[in-house]
N, C-alpha and C. Protein backbone atom coordinates (compact mmCIF):
# COMPACT_ATOMS: atom_id res chain seq x y z
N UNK A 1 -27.00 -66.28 -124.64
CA UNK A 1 -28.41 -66.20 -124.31
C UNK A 1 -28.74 -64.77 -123.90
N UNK A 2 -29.52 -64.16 -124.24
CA UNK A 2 -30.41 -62.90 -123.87
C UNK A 2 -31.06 -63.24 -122.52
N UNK A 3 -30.69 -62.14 -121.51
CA UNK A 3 -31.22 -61.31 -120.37
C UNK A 3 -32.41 -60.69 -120.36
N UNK A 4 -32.90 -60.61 -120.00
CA UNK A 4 -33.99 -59.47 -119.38
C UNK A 4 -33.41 -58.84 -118.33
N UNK A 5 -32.76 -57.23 -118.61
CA UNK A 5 -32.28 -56.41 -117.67
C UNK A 5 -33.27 -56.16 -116.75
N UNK A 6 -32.77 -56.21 -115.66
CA UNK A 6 -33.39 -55.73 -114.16
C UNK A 6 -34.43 -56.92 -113.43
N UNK A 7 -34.36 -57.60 -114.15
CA UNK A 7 -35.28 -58.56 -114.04
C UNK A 7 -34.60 -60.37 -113.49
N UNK A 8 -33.56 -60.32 -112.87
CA UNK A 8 -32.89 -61.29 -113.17
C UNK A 8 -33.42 -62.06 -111.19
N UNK A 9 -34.01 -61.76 -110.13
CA UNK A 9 -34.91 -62.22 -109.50
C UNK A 9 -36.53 -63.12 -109.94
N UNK A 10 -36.56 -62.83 -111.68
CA UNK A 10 -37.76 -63.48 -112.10
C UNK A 10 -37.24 -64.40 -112.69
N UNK A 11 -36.12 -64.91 -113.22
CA UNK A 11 -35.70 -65.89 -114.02
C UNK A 11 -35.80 -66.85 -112.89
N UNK A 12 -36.59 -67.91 -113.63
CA UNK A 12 -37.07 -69.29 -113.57
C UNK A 12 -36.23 -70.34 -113.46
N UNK A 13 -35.49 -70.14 -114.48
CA UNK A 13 -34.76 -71.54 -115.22
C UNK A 13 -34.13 -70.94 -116.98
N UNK A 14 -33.95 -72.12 -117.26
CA UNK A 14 -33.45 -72.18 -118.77
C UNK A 14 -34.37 -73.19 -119.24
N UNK A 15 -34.15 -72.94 -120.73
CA UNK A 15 -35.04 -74.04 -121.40
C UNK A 15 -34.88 -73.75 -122.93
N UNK A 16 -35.10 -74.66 -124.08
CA UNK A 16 -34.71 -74.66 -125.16
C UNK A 16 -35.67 -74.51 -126.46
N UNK A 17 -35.76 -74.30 -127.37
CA UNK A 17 -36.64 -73.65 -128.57
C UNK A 17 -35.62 -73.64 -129.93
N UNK A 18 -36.70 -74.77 -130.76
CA UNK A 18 -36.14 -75.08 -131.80
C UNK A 18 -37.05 -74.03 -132.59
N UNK A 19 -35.59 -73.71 -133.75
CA UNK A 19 -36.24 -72.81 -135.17
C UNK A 19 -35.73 -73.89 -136.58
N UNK A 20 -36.47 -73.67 -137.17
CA UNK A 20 -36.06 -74.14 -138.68
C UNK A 20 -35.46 -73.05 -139.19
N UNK A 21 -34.47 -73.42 -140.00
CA UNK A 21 -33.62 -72.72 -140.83
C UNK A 21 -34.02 -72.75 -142.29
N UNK A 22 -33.70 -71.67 -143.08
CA UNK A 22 -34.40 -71.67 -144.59
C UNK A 22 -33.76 -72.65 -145.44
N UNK A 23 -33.06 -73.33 -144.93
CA UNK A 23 -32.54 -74.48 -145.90
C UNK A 23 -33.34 -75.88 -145.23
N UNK A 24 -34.24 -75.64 -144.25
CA UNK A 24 -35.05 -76.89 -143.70
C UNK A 24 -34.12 -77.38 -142.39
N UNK A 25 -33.22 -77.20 -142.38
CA UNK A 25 -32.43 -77.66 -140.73
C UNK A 25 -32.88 -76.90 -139.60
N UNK A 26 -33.06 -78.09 -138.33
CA UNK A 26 -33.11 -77.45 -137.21
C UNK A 26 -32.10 -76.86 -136.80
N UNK A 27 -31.95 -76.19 -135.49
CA UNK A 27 -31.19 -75.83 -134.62
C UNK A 27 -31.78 -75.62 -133.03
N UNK A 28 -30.94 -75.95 -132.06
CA UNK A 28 -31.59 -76.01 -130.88
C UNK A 28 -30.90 -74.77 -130.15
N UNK A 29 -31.63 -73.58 -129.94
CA UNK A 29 -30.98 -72.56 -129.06
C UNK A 29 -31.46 -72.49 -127.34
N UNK A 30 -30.66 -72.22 -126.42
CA UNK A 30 -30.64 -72.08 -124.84
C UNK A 30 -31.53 -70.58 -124.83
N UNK A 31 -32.48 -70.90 -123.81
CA UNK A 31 -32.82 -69.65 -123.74
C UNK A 31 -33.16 -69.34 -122.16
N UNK A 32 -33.53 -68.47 -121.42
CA UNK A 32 -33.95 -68.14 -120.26
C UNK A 32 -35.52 -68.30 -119.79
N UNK A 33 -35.91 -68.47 -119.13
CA UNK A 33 -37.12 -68.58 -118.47
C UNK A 33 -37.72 -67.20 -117.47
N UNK A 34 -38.35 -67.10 -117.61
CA UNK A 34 -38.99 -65.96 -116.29
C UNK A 34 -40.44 -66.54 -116.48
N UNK A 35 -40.77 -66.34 -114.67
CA UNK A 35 -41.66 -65.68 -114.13
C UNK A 35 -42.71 -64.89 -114.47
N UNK A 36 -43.67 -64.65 -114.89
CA UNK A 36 -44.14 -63.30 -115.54
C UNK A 36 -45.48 -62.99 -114.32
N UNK A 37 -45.59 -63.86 -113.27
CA UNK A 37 -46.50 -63.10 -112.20
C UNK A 37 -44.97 -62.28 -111.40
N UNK A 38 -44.08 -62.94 -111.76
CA UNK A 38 -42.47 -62.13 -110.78
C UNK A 38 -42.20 -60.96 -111.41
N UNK A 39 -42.40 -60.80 -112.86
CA UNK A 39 -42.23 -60.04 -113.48
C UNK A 39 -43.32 -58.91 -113.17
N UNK A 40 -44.63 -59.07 -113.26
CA UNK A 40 -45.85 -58.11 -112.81
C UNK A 40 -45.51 -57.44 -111.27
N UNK A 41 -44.72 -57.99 -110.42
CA UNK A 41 -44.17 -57.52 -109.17
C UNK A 41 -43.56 -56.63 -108.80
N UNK A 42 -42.46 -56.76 -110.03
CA UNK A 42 -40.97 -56.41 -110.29
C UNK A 42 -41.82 -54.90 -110.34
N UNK A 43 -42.56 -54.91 -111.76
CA UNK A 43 -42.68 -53.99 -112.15
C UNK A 43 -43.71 -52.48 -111.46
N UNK A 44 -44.82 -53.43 -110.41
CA UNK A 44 -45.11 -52.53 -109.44
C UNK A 44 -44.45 -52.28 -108.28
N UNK A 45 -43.59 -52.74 -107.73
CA UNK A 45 -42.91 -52.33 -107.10
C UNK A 45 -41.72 -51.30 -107.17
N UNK A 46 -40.83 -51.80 -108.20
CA UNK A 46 -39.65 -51.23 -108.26
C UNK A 46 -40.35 -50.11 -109.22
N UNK A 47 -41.16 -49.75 -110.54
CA UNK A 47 -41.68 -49.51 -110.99
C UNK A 47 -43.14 -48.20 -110.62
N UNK A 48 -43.28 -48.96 -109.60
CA UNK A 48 -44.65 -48.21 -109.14
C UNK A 48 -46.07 -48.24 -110.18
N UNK A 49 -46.00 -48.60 -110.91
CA UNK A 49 -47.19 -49.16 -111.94
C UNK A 49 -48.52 -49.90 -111.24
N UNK A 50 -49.50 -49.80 -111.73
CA UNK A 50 -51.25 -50.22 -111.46
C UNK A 50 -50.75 -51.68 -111.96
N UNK A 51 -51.61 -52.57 -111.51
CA UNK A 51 -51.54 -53.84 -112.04
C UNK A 51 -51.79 -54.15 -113.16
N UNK A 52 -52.58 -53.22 -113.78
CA UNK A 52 -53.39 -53.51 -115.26
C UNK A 52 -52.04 -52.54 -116.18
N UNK A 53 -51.32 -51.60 -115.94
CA UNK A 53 -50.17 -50.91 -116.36
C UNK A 53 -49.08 -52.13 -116.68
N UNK A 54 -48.89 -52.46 -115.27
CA UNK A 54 -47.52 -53.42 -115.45
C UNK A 54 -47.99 -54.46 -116.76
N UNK A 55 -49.35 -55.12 -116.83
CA UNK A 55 -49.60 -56.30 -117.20
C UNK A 55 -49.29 -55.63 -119.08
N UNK A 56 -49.60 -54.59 -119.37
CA UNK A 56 -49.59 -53.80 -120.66
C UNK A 56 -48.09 -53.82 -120.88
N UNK A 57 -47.41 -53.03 -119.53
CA UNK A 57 -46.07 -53.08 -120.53
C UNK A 57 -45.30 -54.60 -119.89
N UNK A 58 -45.52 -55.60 -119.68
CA UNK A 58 -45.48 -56.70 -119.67
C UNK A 58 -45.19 -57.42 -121.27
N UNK A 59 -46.93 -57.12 -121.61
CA UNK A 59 -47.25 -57.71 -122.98
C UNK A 59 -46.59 -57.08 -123.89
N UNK A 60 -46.71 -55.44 -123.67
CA UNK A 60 -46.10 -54.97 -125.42
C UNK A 60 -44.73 -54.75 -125.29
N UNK A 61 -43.90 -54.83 -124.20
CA UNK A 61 -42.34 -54.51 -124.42
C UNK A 61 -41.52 -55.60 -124.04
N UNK A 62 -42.04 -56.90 -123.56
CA UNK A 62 -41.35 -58.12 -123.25
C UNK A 62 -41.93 -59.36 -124.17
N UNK A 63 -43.40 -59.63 -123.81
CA UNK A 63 -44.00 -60.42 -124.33
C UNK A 63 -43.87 -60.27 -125.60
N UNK A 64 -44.46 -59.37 -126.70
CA UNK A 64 -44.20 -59.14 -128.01
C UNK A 64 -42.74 -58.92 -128.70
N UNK A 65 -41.95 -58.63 -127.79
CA UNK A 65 -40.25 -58.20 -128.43
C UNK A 65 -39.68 -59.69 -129.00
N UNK A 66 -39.35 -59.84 -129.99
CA UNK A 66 -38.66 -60.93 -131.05
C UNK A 66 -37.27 -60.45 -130.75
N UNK A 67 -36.52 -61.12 -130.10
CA UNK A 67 -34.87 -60.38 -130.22
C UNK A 67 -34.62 -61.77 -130.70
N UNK A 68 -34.74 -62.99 -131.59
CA UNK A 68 -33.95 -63.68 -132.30
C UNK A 68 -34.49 -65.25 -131.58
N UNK A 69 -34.28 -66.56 -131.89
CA UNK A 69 -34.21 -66.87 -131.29
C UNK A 69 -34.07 -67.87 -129.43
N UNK A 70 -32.93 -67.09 -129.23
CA UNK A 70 -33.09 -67.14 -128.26
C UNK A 70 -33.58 -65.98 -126.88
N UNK A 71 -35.46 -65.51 -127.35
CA UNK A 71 -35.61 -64.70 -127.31
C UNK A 71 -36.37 -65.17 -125.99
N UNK A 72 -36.38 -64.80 -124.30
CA UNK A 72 -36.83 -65.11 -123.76
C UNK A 72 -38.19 -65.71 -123.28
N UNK A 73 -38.27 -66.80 -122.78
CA UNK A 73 -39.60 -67.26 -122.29
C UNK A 73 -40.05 -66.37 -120.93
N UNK A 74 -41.89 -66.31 -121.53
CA UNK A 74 -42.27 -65.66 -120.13
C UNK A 74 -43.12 -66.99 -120.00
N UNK A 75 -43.05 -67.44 -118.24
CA UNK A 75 -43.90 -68.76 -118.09
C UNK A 75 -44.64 -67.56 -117.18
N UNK A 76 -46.04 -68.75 -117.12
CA UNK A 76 -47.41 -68.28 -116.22
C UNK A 76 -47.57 -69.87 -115.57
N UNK A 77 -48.54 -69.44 -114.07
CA UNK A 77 -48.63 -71.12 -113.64
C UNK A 77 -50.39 -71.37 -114.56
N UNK A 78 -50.02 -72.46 -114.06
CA UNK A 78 -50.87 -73.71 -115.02
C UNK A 78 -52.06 -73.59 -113.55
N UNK A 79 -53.67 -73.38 -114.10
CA UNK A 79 -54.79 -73.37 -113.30
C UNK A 79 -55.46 -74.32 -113.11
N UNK A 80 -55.44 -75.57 -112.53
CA UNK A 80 -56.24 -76.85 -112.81
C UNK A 80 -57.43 -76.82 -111.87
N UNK A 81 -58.60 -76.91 -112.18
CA UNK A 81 -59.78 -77.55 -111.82
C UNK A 81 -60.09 -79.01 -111.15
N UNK A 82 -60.07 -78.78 -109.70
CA UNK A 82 -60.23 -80.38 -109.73
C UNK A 82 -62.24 -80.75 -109.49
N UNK A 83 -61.52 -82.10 -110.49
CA UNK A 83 -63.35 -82.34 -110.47
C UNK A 83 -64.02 -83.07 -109.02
């Protein structure tokens, strides 16, 4: 399973993500979980980054990176409205 270096205070959990294969078979790969308000933390703090900075290289160097896979999950919490 793939890491997220420096970042291993934001990991969440584990959790799993199926791909189809070009012959039509599944496969079930393990992957990691993070944080990604832990991650926005990480990154102003240890980092020193603006909030709107961290949230950019958030998106374009974690969020967008395809490493295969078992390519890490970023979770966000869930906002419910009560009526």
């Amino acid at each position: 399973m793939l890491k997220l270096k420096g970042y291993a205070s934001a990991c969440i959990g584990m959790g799993e993500v199926w791909q189809r294969n070009a012959d039509g078979t599944e496969k079930r790969y393990p992957t990691y979980i993070y944080s990604g308000p832990a991650i926005i933390k990480i990154l102003m703090g240890r980092d020193g980054m603006r909030l709107r900075d961290a949230y950019e290289f958030l998106d374009s160097q974690i969020v967008r990176a395809h490493m295969g896979p078992q390519t890490p999950i970023i979770s966000w919490p869930a906002h419910h409205e009560e009526s």
